[in-house]
C-alpha atoms as a PDB file:
ATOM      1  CA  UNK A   1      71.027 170.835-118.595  1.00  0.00           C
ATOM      2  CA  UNK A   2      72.877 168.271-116.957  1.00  0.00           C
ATOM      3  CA  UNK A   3      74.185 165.204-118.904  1.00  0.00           C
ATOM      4  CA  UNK A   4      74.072 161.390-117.690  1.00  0.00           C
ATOM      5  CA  UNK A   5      76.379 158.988-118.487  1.00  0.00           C
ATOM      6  CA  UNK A   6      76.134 155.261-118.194  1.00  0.00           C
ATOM      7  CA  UNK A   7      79.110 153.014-117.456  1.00  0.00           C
ATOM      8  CA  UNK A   8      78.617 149.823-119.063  1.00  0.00           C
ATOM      9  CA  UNK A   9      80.958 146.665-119.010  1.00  0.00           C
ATOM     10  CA  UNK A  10      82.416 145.398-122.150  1.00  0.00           C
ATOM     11  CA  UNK A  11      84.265 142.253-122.972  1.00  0.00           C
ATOM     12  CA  UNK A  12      86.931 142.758-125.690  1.00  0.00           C
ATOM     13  CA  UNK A  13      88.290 138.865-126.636  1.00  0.00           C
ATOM     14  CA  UNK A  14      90.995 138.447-129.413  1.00  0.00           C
ATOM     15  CA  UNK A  15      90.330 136.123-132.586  1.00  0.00           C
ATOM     16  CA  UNK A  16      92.547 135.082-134.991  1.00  0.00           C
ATOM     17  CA  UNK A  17      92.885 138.567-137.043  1.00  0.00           C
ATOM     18  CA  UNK A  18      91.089 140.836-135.504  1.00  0.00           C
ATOM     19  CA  UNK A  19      89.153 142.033-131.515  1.00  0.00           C
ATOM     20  CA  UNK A  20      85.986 141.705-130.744  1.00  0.00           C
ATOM     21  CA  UNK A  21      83.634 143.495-128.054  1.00  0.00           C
ATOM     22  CA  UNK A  22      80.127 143.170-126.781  1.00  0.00           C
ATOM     23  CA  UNK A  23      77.981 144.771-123.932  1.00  0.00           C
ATOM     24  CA  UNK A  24      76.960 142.629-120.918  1.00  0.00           C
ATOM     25  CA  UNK A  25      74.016 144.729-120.135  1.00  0.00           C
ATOM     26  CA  UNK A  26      73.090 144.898-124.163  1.00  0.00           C
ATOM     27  CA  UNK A  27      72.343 141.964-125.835  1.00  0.00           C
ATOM     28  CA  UNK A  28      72.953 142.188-129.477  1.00  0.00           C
ATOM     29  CA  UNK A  29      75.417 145.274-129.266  1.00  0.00           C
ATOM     30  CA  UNK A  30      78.681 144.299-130.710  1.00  0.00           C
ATOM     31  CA  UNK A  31      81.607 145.559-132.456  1.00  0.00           C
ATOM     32  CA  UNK A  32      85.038 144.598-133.844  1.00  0.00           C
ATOM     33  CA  UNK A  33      88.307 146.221-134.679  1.00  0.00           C
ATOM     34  CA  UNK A  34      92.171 145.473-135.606  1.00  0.00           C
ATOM     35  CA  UNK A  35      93.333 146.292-132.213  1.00  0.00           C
ATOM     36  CA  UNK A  36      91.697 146.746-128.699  1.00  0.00           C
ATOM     37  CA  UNK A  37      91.734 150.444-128.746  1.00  0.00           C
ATOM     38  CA  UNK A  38      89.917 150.217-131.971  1.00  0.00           C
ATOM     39  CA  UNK A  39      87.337 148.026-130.899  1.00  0.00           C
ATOM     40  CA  UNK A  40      86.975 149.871-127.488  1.00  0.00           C
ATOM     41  CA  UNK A  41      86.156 153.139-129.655  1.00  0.00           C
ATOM     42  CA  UNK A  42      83.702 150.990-131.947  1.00  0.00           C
ATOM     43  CA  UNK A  43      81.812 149.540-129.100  1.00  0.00           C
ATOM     44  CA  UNK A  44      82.052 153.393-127.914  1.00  0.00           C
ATOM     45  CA  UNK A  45      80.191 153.919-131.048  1.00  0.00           C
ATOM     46  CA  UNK A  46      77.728 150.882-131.093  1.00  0.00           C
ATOM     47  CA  UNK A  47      76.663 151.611-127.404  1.00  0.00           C
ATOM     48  CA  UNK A  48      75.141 155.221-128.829  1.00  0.00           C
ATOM     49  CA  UNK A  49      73.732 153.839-131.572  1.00  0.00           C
ATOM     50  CA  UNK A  50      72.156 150.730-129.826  1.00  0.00           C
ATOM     51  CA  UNK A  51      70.634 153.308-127.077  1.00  0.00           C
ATOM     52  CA  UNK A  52      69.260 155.614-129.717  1.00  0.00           C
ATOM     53  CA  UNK A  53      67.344 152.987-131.442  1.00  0.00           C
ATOM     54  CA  UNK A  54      65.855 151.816-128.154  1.00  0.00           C
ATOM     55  CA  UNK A  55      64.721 154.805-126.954  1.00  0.00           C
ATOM     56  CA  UNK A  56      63.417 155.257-131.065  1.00  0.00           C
ATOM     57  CA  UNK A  57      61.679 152.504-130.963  1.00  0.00           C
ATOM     58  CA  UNK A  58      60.137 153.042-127.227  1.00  0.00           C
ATOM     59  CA  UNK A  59      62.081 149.898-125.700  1.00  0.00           C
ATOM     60  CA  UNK A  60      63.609 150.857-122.153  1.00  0.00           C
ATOM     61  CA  UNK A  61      66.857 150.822-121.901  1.00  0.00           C
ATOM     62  CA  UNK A  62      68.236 148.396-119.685  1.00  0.00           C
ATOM     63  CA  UNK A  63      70.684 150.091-116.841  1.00  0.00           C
ATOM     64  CA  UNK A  64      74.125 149.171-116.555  1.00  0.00           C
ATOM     65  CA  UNK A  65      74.751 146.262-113.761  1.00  0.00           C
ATOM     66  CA  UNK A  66      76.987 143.956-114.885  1.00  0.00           C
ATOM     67  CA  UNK A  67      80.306 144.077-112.919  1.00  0.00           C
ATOM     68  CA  UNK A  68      83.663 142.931-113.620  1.00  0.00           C
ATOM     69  CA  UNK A  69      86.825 141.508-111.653  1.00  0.00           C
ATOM     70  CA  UNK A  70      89.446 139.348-112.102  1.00  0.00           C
ATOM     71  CA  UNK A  71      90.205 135.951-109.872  1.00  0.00           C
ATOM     72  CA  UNK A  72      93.778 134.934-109.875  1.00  0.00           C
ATOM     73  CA  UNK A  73      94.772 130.930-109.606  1.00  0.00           C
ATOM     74  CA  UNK A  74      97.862 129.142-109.742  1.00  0.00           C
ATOM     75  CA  UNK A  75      99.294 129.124-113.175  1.00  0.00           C
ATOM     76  CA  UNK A  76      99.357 125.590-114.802  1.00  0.00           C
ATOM     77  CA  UNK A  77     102.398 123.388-114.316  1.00  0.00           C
END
């Protein structure tokens, strides 16, 4: 049996006392965690569980397209 994996984009933003993440491609999937490893492993976490109620509840799941780059400008004066 051969196993698929799906690469999806996160964005991770810092608040006040704590990280936050949430799925591009998954609206609604979100996690949050004291530092950004944390919250990468709890988005880890909320992806599978997100997916597994989909497919539970017979919605398709949506495949991963988002992408994600960085643009450089001039710094501020």
């Amino acid at each position: 049996m051969r196993i698929e994996h799906m690469r999806y984009a996160i964005v991770i933003e810092k608040g006040e006392r704590n990280y936050s993440a949430y799925v591009l491609d998954l609206p609604g999937c979100v996690a949050t965690g004291d530092t950004p490893e944390e919250v990468e492993s709890e988005i880890r976490a909320a992806i599978e569980f997100h997916i597994e109620g989909m497919l539970e509840d017979g919605a398709p799941v949506p495949p991963p397209s988002s992408l994600v780059t960085y643009v450089e400008v001039p710094a501020a004066a």
